[in-house]
C-alpha atoms as a PDB file:
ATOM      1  CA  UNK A   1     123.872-132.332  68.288  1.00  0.00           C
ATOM      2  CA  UNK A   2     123.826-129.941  65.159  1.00  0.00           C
ATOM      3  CA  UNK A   3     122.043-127.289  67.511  1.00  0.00           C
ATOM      4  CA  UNK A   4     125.372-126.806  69.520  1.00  0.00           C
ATOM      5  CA  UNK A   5     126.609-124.647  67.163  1.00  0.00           C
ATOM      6  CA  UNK A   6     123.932-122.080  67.694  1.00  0.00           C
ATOM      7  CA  UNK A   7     122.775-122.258  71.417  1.00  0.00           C
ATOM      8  CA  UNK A   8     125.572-120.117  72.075  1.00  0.00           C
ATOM      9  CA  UNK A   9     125.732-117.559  69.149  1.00  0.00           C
ATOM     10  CA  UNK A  10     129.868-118.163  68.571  1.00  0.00           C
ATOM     11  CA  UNK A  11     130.008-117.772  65.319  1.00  0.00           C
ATOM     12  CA  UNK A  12     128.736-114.462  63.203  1.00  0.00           C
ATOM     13  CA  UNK A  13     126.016-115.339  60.539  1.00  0.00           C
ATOM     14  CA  UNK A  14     128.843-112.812  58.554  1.00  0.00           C
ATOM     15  CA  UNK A  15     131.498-115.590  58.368  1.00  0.00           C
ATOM     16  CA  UNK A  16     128.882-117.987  56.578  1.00  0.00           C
ATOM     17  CA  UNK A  17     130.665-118.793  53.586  1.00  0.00           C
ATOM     18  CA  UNK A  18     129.118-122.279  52.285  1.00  0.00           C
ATOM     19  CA  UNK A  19     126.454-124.644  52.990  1.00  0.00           C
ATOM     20  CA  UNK A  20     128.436-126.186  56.204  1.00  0.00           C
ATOM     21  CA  UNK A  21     127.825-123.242  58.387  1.00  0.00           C
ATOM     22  CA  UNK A  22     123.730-123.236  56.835  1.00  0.00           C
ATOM     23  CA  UNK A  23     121.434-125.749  59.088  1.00  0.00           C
ATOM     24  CA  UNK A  24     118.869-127.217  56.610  1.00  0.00           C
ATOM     25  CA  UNK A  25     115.343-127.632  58.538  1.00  0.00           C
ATOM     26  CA  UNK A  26     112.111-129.668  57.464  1.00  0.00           C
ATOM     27  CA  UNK A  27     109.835-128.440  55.581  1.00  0.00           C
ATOM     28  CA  UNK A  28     105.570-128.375  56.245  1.00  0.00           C
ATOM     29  CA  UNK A  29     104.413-131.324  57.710  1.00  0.00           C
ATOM     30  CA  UNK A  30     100.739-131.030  57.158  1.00  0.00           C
ATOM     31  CA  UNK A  31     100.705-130.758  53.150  1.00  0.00           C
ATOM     32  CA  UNK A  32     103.480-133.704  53.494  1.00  0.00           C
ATOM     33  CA  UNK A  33     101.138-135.680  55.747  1.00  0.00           C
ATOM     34  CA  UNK A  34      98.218-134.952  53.270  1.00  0.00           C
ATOM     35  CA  UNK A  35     100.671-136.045  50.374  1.00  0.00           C
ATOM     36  CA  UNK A  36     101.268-140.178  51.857  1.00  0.00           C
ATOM     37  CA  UNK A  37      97.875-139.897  52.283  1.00  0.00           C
ATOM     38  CA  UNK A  38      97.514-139.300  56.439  1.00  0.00           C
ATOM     39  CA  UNK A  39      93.993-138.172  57.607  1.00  0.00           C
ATOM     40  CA  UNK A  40      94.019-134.498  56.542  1.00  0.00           C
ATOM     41  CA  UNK A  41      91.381-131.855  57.031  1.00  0.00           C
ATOM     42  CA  UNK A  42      90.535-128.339  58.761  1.00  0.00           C
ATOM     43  CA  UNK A  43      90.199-127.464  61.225  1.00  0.00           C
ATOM     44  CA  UNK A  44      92.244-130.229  62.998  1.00  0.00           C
ATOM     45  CA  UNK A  45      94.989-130.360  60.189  1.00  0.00           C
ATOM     46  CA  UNK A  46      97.959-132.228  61.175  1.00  0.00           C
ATOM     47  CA  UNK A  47      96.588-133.037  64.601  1.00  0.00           C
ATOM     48  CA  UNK A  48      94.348-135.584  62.947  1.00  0.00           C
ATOM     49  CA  UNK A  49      97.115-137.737  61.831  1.00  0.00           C
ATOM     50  CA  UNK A  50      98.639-137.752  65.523  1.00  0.00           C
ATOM     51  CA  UNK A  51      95.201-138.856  66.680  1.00  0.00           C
ATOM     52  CA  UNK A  52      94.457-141.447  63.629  1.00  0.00           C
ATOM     53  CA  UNK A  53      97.869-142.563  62.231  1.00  0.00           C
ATOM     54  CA  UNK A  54     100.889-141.853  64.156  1.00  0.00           C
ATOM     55  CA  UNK A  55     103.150-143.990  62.096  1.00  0.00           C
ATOM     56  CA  UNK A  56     101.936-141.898  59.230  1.00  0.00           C
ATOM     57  CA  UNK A  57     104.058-138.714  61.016  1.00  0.00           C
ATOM     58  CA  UNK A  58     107.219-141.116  61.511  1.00  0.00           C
ATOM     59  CA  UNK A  59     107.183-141.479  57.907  1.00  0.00           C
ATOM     60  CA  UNK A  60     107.122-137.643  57.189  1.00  0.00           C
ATOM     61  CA  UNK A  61     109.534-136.805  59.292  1.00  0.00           C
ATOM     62  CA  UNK A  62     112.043-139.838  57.993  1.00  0.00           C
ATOM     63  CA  UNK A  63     111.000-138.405  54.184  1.00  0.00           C
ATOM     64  CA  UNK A  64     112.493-134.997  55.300  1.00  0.00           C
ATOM     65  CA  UNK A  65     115.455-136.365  56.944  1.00  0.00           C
ATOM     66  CA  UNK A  66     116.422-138.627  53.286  1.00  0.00           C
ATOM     67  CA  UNK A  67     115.632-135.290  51.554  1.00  0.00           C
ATOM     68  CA  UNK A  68     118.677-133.795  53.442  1.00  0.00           C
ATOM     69  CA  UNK A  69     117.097-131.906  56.707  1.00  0.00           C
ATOM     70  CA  UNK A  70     119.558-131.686  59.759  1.00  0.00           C
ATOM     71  CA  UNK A  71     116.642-130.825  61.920  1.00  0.00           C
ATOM     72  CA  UNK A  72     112.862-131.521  62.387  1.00  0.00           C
ATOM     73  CA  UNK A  73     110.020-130.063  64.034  1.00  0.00           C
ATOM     74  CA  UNK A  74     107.404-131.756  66.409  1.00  0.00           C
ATOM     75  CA  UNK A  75     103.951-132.158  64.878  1.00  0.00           C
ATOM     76  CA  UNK A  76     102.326-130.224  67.557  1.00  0.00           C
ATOM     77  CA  UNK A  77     101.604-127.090  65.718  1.00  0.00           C
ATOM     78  CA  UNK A  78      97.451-127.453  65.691  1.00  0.00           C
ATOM     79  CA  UNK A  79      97.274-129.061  69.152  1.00  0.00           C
ATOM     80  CA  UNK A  80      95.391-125.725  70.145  1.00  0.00           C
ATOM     81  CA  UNK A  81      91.714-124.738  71.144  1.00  0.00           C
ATOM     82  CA  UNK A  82      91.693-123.227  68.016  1.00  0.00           C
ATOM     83  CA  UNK A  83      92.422-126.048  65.531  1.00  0.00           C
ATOM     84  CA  UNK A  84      91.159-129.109  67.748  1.00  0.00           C
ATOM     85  CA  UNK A  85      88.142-127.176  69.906  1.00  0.00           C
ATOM     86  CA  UNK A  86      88.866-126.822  73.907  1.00  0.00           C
ATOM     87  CA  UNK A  87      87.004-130.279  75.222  1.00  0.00           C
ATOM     88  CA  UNK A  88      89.284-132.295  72.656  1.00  0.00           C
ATOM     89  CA  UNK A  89      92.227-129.834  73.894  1.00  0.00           C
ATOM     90  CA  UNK A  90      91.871-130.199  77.508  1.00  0.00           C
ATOM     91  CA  UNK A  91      91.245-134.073  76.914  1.00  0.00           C
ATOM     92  CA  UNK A  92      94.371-134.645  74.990  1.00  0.00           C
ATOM     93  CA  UNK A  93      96.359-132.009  74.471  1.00  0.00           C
ATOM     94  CA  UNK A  94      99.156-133.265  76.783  1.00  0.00           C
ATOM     95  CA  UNK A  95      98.947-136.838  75.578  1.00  0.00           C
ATOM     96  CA  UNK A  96      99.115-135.896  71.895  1.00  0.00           C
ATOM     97  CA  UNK A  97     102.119-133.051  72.193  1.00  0.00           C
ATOM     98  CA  UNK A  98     103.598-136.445  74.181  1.00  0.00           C
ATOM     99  CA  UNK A  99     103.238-138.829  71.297  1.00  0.00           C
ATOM    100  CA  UNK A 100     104.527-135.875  68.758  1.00  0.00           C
ATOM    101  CA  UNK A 101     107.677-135.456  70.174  1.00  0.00           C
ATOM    102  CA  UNK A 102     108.406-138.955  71.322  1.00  0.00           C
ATOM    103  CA  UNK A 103     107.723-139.728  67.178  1.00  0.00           C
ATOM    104  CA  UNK A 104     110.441-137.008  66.169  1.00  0.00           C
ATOM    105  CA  UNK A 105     112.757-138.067  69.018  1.00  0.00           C
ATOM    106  CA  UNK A 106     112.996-141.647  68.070  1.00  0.00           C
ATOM    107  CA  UNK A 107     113.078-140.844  63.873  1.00  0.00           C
ATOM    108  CA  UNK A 108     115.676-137.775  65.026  1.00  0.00           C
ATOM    109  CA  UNK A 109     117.936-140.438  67.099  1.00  0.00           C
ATOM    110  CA  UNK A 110     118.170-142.527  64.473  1.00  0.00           C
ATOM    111  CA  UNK A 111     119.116-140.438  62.185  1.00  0.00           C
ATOM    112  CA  UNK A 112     121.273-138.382  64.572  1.00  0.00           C
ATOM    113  CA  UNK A 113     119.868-135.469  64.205  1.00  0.00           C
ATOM    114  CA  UNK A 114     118.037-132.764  66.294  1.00  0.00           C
ATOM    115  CA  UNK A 115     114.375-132.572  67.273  1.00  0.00           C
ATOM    116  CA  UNK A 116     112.789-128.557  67.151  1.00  0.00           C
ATOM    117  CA  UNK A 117     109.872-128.795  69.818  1.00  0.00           C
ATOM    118  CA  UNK A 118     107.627-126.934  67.885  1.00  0.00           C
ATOM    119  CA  UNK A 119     104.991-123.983  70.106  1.00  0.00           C
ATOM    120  CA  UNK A 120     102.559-122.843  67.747  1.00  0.00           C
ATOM    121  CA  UNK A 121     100.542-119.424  67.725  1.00  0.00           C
ATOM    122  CA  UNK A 122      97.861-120.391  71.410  1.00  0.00           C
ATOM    123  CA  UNK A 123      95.100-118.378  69.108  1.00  0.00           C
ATOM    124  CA  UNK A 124      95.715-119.415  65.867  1.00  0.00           C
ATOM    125  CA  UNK A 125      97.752-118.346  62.843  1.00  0.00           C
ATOM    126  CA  UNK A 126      97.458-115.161  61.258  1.00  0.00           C
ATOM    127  CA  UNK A 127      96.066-113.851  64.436  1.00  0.00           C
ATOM    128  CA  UNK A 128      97.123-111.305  66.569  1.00  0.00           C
ATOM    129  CA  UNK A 129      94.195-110.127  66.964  1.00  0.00           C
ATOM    130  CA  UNK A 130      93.057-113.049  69.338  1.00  0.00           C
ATOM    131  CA  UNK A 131      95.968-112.901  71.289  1.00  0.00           C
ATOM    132  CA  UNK A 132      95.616-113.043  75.516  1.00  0.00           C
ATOM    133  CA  UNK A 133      98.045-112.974  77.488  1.00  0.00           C
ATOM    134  CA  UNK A 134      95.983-114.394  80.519  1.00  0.00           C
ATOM    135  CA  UNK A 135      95.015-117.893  78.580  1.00  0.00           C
ATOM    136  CA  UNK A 136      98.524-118.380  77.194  1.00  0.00           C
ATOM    137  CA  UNK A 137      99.498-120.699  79.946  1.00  0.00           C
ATOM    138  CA  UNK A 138      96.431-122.682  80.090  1.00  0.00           C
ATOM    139  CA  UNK A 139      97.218-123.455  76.435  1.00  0.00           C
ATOM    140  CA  UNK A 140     101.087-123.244  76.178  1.00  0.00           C
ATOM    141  CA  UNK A 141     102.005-125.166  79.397  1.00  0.00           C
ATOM    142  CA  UNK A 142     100.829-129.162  78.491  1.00  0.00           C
ATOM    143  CA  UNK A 143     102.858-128.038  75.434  1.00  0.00           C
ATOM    144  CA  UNK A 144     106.172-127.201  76.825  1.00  0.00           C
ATOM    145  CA  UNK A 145     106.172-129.674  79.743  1.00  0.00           C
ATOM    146  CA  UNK A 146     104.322-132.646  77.362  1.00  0.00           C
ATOM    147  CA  UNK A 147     107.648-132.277  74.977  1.00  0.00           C
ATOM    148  CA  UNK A 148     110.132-131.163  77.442  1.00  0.00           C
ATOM    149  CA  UNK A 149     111.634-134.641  77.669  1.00  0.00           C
ATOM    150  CA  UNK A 150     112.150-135.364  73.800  1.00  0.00           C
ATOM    151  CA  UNK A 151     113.443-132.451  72.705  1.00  0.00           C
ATOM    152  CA  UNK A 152     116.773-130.503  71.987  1.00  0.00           C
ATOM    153  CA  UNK A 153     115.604-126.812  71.217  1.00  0.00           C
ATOM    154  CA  UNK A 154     112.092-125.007  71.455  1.00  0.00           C
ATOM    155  CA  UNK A 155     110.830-123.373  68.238  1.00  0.00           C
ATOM    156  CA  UNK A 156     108.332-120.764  68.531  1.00  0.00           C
ATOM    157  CA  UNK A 157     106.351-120.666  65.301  1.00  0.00           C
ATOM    158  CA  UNK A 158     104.383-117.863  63.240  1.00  0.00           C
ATOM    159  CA  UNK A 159     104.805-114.950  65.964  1.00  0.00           C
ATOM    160  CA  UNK A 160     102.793-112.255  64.764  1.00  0.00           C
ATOM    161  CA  UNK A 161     103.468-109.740  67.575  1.00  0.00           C
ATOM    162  CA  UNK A 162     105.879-108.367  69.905  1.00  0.00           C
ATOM    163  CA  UNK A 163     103.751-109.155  73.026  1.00  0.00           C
ATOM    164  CA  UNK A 164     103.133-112.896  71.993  1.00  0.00           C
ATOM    165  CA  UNK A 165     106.882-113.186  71.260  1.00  0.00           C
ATOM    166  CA  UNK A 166     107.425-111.277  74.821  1.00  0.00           C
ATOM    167  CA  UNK A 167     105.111-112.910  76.445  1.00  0.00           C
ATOM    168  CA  UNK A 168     105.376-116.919  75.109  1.00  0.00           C
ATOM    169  CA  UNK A 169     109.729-115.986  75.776  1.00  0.00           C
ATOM    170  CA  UNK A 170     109.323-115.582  79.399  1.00  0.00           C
ATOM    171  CA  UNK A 171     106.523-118.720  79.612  1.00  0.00           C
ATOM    172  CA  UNK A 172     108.864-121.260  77.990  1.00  0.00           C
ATOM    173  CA  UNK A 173     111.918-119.409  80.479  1.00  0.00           C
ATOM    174  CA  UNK A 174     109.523-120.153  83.501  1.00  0.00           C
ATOM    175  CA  UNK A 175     109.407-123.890  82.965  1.00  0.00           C
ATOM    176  CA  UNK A 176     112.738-124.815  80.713  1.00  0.00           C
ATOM    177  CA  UNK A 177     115.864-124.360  80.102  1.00  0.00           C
ATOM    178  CA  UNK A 178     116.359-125.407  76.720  1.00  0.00           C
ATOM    179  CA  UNK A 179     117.188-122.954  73.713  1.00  0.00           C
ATOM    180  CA  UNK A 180     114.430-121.002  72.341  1.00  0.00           C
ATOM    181  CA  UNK A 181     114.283-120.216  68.435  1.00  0.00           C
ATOM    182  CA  UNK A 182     111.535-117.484  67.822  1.00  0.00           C
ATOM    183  CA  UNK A 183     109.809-117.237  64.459  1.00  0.00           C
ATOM    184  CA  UNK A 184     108.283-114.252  63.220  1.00  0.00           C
ATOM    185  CA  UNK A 185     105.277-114.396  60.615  1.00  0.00           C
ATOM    186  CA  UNK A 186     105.498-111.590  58.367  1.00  0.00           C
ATOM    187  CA  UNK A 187     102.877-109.188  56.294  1.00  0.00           C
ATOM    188  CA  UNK A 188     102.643-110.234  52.591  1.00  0.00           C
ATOM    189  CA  UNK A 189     102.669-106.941  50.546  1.00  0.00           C
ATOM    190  CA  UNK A 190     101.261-106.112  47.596  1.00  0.00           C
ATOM    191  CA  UNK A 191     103.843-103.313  47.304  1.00  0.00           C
ATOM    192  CA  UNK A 192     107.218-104.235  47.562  1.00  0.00           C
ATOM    193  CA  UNK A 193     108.415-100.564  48.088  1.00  0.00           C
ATOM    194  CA  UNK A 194     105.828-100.793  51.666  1.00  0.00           C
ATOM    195  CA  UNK A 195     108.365-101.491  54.411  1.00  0.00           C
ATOM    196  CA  UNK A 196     108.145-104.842  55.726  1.00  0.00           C
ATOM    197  CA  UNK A 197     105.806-105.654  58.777  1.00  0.00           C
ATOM    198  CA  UNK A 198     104.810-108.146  60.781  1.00  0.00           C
ATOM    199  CA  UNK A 199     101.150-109.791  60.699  1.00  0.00           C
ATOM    200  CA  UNK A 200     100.223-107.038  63.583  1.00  0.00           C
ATOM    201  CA  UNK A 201     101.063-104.212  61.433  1.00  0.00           C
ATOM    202  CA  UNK A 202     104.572-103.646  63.452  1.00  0.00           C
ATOM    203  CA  UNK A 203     107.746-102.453  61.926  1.00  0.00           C
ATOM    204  CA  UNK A 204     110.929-104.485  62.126  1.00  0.00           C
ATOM    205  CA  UNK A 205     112.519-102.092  64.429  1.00  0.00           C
ATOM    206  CA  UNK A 206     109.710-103.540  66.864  1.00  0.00           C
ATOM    207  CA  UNK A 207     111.401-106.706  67.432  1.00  0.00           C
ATOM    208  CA  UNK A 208     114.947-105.643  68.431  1.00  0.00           C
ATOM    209  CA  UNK A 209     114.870-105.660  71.542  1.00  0.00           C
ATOM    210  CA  UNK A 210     113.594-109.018  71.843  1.00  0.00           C
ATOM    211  CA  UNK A 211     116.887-110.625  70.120  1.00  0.00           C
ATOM    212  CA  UNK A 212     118.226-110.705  73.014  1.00  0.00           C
ATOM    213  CA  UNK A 213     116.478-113.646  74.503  1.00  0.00           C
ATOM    214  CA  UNK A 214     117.026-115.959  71.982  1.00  0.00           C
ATOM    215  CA  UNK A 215     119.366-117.946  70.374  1.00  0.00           C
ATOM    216  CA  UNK A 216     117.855-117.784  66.973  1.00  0.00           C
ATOM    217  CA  UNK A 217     115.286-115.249  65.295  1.00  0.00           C
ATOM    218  CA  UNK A 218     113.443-116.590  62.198  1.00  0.00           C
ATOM    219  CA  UNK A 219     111.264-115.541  59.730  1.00  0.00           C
ATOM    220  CA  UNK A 220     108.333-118.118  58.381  1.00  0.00           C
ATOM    221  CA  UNK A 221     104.848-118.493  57.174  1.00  0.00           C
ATOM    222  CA  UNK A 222     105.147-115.854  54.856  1.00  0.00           C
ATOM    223  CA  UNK A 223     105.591-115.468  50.866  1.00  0.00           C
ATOM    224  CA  UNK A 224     108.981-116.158  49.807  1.00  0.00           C
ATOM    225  CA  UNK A 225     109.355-112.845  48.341  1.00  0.00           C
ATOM    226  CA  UNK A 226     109.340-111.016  51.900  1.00  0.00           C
ATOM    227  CA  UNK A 227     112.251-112.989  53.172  1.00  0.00           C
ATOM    228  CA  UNK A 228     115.411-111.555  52.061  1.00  0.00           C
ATOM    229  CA  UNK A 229     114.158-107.793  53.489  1.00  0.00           C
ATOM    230  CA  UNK A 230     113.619-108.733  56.975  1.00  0.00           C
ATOM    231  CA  UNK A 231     116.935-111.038  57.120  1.00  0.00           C
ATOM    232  CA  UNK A 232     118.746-108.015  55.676  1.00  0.00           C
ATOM    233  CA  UNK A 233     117.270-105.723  58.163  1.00  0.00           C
ATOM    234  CA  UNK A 234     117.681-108.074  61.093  1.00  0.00           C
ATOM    235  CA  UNK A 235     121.634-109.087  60.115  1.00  0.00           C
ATOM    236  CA  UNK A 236     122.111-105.341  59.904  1.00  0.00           C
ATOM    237  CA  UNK A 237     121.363-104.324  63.204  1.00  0.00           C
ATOM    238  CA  UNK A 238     122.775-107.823  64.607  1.00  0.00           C
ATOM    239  CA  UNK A 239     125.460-109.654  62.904  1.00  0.00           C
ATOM    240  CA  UNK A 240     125.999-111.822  66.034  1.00  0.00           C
ATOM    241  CA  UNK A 241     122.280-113.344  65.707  1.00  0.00           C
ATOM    242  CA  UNK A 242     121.435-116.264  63.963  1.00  0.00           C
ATOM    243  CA  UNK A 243     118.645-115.892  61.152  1.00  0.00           C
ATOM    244  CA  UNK A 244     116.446-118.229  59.988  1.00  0.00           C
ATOM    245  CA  UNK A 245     114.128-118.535  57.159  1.00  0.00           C
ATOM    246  CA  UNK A 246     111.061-120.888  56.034  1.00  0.00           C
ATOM    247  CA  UNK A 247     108.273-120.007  53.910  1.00  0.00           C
ATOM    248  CA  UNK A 248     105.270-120.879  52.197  1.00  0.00           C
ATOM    249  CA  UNK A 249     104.265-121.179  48.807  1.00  0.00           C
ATOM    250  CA  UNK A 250     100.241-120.103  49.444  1.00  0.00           C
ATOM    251  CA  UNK A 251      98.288-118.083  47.456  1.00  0.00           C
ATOM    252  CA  UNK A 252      98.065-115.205  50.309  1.00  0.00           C
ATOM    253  CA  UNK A 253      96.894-112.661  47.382  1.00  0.00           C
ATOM    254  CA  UNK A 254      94.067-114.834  46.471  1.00  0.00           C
ATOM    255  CA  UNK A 255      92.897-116.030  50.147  1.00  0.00           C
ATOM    256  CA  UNK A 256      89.709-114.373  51.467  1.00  0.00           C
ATOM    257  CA  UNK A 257      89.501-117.387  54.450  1.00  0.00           C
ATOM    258  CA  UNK A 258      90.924-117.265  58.083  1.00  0.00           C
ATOM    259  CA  UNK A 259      93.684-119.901  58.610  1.00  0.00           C
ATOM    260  CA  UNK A 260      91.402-122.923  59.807  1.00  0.00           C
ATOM    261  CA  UNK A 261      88.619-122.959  57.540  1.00  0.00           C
ATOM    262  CA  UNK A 262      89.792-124.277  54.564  1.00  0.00           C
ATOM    263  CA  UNK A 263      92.888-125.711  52.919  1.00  0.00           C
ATOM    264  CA  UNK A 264      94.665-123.129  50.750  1.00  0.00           C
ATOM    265  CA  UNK A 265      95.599-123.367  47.534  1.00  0.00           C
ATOM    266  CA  UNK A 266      99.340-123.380  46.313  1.00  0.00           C
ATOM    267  CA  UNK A 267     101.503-121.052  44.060  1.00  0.00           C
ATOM    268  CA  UNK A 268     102.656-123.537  41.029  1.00  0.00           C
ATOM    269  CA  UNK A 269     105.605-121.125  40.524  1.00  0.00           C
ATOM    270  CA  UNK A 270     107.484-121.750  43.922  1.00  0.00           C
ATOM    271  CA  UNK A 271     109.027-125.448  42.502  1.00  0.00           C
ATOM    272  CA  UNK A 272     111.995-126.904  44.146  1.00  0.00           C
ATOM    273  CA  UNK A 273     114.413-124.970  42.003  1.00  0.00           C
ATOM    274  CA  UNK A 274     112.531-121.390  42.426  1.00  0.00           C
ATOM    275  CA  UNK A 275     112.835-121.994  46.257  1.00  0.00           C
ATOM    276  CA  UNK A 276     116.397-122.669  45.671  1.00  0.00           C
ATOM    277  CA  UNK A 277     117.015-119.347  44.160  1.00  0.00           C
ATOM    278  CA  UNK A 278     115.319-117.901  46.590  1.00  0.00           C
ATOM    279  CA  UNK A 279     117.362-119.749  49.646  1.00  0.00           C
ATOM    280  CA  UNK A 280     120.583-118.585  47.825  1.00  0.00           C
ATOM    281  CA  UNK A 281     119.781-114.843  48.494  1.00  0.00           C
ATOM    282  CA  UNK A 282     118.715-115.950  51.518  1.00  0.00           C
ATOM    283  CA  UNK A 283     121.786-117.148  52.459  1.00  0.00           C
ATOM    284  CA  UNK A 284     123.630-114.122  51.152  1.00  0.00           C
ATOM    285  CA  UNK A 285     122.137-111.840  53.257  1.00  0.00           C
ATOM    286  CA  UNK A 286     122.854-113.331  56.496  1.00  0.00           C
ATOM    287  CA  UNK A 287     120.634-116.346  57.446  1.00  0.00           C
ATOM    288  CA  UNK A 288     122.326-119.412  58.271  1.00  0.00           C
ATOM    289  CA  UNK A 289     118.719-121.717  59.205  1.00  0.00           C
ATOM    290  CA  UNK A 290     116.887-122.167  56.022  1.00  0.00           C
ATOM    291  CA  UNK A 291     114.015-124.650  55.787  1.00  0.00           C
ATOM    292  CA  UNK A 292     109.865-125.136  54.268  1.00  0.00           C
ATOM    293  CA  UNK A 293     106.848-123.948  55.635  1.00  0.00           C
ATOM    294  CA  UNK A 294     103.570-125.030  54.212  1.00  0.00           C
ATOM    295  CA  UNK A 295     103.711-126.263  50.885  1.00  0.00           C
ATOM    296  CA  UNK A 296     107.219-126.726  50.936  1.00  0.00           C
ATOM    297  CA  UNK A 297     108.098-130.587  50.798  1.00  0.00           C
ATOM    298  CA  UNK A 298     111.080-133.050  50.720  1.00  0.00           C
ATOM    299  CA  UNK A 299     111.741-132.021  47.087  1.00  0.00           C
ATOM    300  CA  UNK A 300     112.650-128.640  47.825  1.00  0.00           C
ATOM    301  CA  UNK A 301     114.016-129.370  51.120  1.00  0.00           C
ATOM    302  CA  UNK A 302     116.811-131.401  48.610  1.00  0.00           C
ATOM    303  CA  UNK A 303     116.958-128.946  46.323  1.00  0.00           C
ATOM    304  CA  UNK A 304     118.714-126.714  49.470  1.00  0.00           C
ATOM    305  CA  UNK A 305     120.809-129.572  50.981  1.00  0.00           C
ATOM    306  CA  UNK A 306     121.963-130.506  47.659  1.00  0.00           C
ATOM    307  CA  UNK A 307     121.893-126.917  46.092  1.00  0.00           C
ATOM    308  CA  UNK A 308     123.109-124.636  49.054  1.00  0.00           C
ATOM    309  CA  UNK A 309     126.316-127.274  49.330  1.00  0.00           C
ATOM    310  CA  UNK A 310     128.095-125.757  46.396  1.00  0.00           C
ATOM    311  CA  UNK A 311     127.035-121.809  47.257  1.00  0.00           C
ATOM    312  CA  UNK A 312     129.246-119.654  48.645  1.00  0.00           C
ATOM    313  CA  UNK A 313     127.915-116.292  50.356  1.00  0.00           C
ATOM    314  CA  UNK A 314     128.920-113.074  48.475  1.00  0.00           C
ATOM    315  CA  UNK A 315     131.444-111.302  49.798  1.00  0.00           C
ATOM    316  CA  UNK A 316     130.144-108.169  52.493  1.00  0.00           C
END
């Protein structure tokens, strides 16, 4: 499995020197899924495909594995309260996570590749706000133990606090044993001399101390632009951690709508090539995951497996 190579953090993200130490990841399933032409609208987003046409998320997934992706993420990321309403939830929330992973398992195996068992944000994205610590099991649990059996890491998407991170950690450690990859969701500024935050308004410095119960910290669902800051911060103050990156191309400036009301438009300006760019620097400053969030499809997923294979990191 390509995840080996991580779970136990042997190798410094310093010693990256080319694209064979750099793990490519997918890229956003539900602007992919809206692409083929899957069932696509808020609030369910890409939980309507698993409900409607399932074959329809085989074929994403196999479209980011040609593009070059060494791992891909379970389509379970809107199979919350929030995105799917709690009757449809408690109906077939276990079922559906099911059917996800057991989708990326068999496209993953074929491909020999590994499957990230994606936990989404329990309240909904952008939203620390609406985070409870008392309801995270009720939502979390037909989750983890639904895609337990298909999958070779967990990946804990858009964090946007210290508690949820703290608190989602020790729920997936109750019940598994797998690896846990932790992605924070950071604070797009409007002024890039601001020091970077996460969505709850929390410095960097905040997560620290969490590091140490993973075996990867990322950084996602954020502009592009914020990336490089955070990994340089994070590789900094651990050079033995393993740093991840995957962003989005929306038009956060612009947006005046919570996550689930309405599909958001798209910056024209991150193409495959921009992203690219941006990925290199990525890469030089310590991260050694690099994937897509939304808007970020199999063409720039290719653009970094073809792209990052001839860049070296510069020299510490």
């Amino acid at each position: 499995m390509v995840t080996t190579t991580l779970t136990g953090k042997t190798a410094s993200a310093s010693s990256t020197t080319a694209s064979s130490n750099v793990l490519i990841l997918d890229g956003g399933l539900g602007r992919e899924l809206e692409r083929v032409g899957a069932p696509f609208r808020q609030p369910e987003w890409s939980a309507l495909s698993l409900m409607e046409a399932p074959d329809l998320v085989a074929q994403v997934h196999q479209n980011f594995v040609d593009a070059g992706a060494k791992i891909i993420t379970t389509n379970t990321y809107a199979l919350v309260p929030f995105h799917i309403g709690q009757k449809q939830f408690d109906e077939q929330a276990f079922s559906l996570a099911a059917r996800a992973a057991s989708i990326a398992s068999t496209v993953a195996k074929k491909n020999d590749i590994s499957v990230a068992g994606c936990i989404p944000p329990a309240f909904g994205s952008y939203k620390p706000e609406l985070f409870c610590a008392e309801q995270l099991s009720s939502i979390l649990l037909p989750l983890i133990e639904a895609q337990t059996p298909y999958i070779d890491f967990w990946l804990v998407e858009t964090v946007s606090s210290v508690e949820e991170a703290n608190a989602v950690t020790s729920l997936i450690k109750e019940h598994s044993s797998k690896p846990i990859w932790l992605s924070y969701s950071l604070s797009n500024r409007h002024n890039f001399s601001n020091p970077v935050t996460l969505r709850s308004g929390e410095s960097l410095n905040a997560i620290l101390p969490t590091l140490d119960n993973l075996d990867a910290v990322l950084f996602n669902c954020s502009q592009p632009e914020e990336m490089e800051a955070a990994i340089t911060f994070t590789h900094l103050h651990n050079t033995d951690m393993h740093i991840g990156v995957y962003a989005n191309s929306f038009s956060e400036h612009v947006r005046k709508h919570d996550a689930n009301e309405m599909l958001s438009t798209l910056r024209e300006d991150v193409t495959p090539e921009k992203y690219l760019a941006y990925a290199q620097t990525w890469v030089n400053a310590g991260a050694t995951i690099v994937g897509g969030c939304c808007g970020i499809g199999p063409d720039h997923i290719k653009a970094l497996a073809q792209g990052l294979a001839n860049h070296s990191k510069i020299a510490d």
